[in-house]
Protein backbone atom coordinates (compact mmCIF):
# COMPACT_ATOMS: atom_id res chain seq x y z
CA UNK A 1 -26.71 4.31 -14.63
CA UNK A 2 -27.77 1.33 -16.73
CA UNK A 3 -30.73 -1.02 -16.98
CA UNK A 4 -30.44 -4.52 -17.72
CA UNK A 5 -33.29 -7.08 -18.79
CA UNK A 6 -31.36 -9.65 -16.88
CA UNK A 7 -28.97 -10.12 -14.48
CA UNK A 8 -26.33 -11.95 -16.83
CA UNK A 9 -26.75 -9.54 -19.28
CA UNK A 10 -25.74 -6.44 -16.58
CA UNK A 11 -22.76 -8.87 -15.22
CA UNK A 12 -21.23 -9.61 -18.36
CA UNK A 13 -21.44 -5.55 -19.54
CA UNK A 14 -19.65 -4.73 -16.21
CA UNK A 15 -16.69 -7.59 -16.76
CA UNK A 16 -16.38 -6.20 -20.19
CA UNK A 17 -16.29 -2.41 -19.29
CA UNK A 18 -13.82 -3.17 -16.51
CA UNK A 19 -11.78 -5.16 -19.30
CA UNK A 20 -11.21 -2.50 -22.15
CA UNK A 21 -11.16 0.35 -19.24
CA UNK A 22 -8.04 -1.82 -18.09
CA UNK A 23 -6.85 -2.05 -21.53
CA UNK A 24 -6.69 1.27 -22.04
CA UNK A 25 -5.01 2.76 -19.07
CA UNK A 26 -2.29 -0.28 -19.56
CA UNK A 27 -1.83 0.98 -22.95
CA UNK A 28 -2.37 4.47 -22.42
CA UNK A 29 -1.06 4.82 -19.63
CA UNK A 30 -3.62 7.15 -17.91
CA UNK A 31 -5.41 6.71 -14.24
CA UNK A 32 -8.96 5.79 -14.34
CA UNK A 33 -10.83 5.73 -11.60
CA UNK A 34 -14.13 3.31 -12.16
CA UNK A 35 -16.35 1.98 -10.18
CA UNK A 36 -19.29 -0.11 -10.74
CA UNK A 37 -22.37 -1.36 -8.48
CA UNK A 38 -24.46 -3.79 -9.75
CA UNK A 39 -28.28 -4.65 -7.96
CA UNK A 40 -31.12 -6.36 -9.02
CA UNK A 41 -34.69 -6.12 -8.13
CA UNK A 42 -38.34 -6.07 -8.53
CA UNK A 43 -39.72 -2.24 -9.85
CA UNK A 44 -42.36 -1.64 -7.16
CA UNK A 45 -41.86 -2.74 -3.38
CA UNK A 46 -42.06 -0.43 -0.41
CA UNK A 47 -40.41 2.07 -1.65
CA UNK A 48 -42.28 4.53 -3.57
CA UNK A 49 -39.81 5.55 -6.18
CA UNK A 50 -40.07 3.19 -9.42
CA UNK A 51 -37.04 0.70 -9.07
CA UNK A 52 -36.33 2.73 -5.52
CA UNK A 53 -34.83 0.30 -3.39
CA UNK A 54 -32.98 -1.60 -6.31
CA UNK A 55 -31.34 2.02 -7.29
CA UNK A 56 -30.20 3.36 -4.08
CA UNK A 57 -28.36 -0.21 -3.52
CA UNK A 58 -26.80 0.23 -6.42
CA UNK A 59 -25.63 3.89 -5.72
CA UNK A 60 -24.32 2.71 -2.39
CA UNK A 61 -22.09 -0.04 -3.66
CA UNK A 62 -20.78 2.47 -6.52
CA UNK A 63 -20.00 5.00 -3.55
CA UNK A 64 -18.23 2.18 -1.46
CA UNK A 65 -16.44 0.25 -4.20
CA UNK A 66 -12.50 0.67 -4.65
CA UNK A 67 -11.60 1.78 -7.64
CA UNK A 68 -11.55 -0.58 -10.49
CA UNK A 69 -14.11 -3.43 -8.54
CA UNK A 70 -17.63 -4.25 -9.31
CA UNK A 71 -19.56 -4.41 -6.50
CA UNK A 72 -22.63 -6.71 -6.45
CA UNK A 73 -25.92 -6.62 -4.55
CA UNK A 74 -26.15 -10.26 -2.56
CA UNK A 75 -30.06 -9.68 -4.65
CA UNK A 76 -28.57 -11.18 -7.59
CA UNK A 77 -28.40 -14.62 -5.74
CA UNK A 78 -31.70 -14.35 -6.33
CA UNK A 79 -31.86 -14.37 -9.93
CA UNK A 80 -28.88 -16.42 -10.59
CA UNK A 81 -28.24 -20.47 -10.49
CA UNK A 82 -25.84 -21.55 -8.77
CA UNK A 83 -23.79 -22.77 -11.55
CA UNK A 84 -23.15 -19.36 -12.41
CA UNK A 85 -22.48 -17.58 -9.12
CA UNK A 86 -19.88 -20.10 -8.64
CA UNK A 87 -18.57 -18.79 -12.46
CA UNK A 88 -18.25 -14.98 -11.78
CA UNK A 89 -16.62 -15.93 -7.78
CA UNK A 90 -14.14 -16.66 -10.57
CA UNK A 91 -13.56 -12.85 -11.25
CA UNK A 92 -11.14 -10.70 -8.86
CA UNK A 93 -12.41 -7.49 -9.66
CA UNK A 94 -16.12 -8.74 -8.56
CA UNK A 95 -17.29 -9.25 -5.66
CA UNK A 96 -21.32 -10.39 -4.42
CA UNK A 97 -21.95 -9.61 -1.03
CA UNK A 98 -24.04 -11.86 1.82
CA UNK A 99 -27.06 -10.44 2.78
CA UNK A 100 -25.85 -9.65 6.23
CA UNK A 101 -22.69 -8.14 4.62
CA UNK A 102 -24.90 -5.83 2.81
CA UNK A 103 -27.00 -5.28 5.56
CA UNK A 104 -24.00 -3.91 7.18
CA UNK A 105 -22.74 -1.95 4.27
CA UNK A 106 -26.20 0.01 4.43
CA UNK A 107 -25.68 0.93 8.26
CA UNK A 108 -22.43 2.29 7.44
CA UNK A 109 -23.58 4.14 4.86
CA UNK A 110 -26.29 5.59 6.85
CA UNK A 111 -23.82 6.25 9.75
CA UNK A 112 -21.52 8.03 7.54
CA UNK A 113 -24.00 9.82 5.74
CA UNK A 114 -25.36 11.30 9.36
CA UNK A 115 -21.48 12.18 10.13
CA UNK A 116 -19.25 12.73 7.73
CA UNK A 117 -18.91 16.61 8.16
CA UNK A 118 -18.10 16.18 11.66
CA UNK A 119 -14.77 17.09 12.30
CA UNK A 120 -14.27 16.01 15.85
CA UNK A 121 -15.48 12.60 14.58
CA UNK A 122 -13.00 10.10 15.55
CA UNK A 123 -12.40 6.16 14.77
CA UNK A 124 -14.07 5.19 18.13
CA UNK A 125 -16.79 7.48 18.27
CA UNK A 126 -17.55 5.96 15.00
CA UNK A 127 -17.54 2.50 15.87
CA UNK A 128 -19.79 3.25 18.68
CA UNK A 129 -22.27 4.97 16.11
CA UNK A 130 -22.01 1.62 14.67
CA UNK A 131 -22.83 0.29 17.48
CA UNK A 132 -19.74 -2.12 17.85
CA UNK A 133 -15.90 -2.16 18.74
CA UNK A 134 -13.04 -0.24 17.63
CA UNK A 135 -11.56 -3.39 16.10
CA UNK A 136 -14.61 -4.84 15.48
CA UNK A 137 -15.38 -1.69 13.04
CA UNK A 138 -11.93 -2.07 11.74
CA UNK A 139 -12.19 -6.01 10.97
CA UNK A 140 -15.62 -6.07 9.41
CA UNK A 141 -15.19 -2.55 7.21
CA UNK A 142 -11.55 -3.85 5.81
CA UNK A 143 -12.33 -7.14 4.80
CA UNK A 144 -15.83 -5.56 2.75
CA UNK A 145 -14.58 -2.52 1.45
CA UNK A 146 -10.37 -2.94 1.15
CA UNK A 147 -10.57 0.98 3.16
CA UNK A 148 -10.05 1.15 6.93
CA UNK A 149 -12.82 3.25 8.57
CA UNK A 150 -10.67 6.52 8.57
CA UNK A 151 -9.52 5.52 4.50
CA UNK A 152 -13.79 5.15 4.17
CA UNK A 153 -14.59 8.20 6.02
CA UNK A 154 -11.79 10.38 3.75
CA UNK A 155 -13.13 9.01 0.75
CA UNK A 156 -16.74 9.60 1.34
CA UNK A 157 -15.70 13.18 2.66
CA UNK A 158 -13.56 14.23 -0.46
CA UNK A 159 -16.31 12.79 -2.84
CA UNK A 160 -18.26 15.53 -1.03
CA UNK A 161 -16.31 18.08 -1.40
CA UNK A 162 -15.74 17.43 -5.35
CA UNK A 163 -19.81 18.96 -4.95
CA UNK A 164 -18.91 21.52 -3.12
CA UNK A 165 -15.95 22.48 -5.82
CA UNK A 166 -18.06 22.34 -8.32
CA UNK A 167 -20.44 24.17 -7.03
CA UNK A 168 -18.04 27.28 -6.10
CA UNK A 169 -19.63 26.99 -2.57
CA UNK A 170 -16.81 28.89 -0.65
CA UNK A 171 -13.27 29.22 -1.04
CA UNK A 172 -10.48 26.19 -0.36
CA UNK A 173 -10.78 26.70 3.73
CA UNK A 174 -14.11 26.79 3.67
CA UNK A 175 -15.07 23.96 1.86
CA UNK A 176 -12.25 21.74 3.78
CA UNK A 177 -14.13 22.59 7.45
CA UNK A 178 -17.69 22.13 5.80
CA UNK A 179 -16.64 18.40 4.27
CA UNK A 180 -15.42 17.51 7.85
CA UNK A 181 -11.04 18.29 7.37
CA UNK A 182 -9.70 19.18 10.63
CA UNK A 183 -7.34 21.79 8.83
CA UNK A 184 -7.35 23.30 4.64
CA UNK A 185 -3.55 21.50 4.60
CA UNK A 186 -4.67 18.49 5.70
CA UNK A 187 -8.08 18.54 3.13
CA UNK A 188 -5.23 19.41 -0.01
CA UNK A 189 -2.96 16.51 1.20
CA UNK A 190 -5.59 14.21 1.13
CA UNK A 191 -7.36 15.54 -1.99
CA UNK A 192 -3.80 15.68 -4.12
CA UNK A 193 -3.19 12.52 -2.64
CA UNK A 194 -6.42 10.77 -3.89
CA UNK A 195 -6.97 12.76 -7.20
CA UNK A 196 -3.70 13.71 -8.21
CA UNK A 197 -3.66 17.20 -8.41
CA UNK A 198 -4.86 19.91 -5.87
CA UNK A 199 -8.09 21.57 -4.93
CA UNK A 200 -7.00 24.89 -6.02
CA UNK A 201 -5.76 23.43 -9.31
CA UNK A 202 -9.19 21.71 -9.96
CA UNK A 203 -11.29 24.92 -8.80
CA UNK A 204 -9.34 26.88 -11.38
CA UNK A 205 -10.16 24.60 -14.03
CA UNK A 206 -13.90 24.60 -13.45
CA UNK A 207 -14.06 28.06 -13.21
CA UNK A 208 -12.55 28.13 -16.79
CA UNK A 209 -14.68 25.73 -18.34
């Protein structure tokens, strides 16, 4: 995490990051997963954590961004002209949500948070968590996020178990039932699947570092 004494400053570090980061896995050839959520705000407001509000926004659009996006806080509207909002709409990789599209963002978060190690937890009982259709759900978390809810709620759960790996809190079966899997095959498909490489494989390694 990174402070910025202005918002330009912060946008035009994240642009360049995600430029030489794309420079060197096209040259390199290697697969690097970044993700980037920027926020701005003021350092005392309801909140009583110094910067509070503005740093759990930011954590949440990390968490939710695809890899290789910036993800930006509709906040920095506020500290932007317009002239240069309309400049970084400009950029693919970044994106600057609508209030009400962040608003959102946050209840799924929260939702997911509450849920996640469910595993009974389907699609629908989701979207009525959420307080909304099935396809509603589906619509609204696609066109924000790029996942579909099931795609969101397998990435949150494997980031969780990562903590759990590291951790050495259980063994392979274990840890897939506690971060939500339905079965220890299905938790390795996924997690090879995202990651590259089994959870076996990366439990030995952290064992031998």
């Amino acid at each position: 995490m990174a402070t910025f004494a202005s918002v330009t400053n912060a946008i035009d570090c994240a642009l360049e990051i995600e430029s030489i980061l794309h420079i060197i896995k096209s040259t390199l050839n290697i697969n690097l997963m970044t993700k980037i959520g920027l926020s701005a705000g003021v350092p005392v407001t309801g909140n009583d954590a110094f910067f509070g509000e503005t740093i759990q926004s930011t954590r949440r659009l990390c968490n939710i961004a695809q890899a290789g996006k910036i993800f930006a806080s509709s906040t920095l509207s506020d500290y932007l002209p317009t002239s240069d909002l309309k400049k970084i709409n400009m950029f693919d990789s970044l994106r600057v949500f609508k209030p009400s599209e962040e608003d959102f963002l946050k209840q799924l978060c929260e939702v997911t948070h509450s849920y996640w190690n469910d595993p009974v937890l389907t699609v629908q009982t989701f979207s009525e968590r959420m307080g909304m259709s099935k396809s509603q759900m589906y619509r609204k978390i696609v066109s924000l996020t790029g996942y579909s809810p099931n795609e969101f709620l397998n990435e949150y759960r494997l980031k969780r178990s990562l903590k759990l790996l590291r951790k050495f809190q259980g063994n392979i079966s274990e840890i897939a039932y506690e971060s939500g899997f339905s079965s220890p095959s299905y938790f390795s498909k996924c997690f090879y699947k995202r990651y590259g490489f089994l959870p076996s494989d990366f439990l030995r390694t952290t064992e031998l570092n």
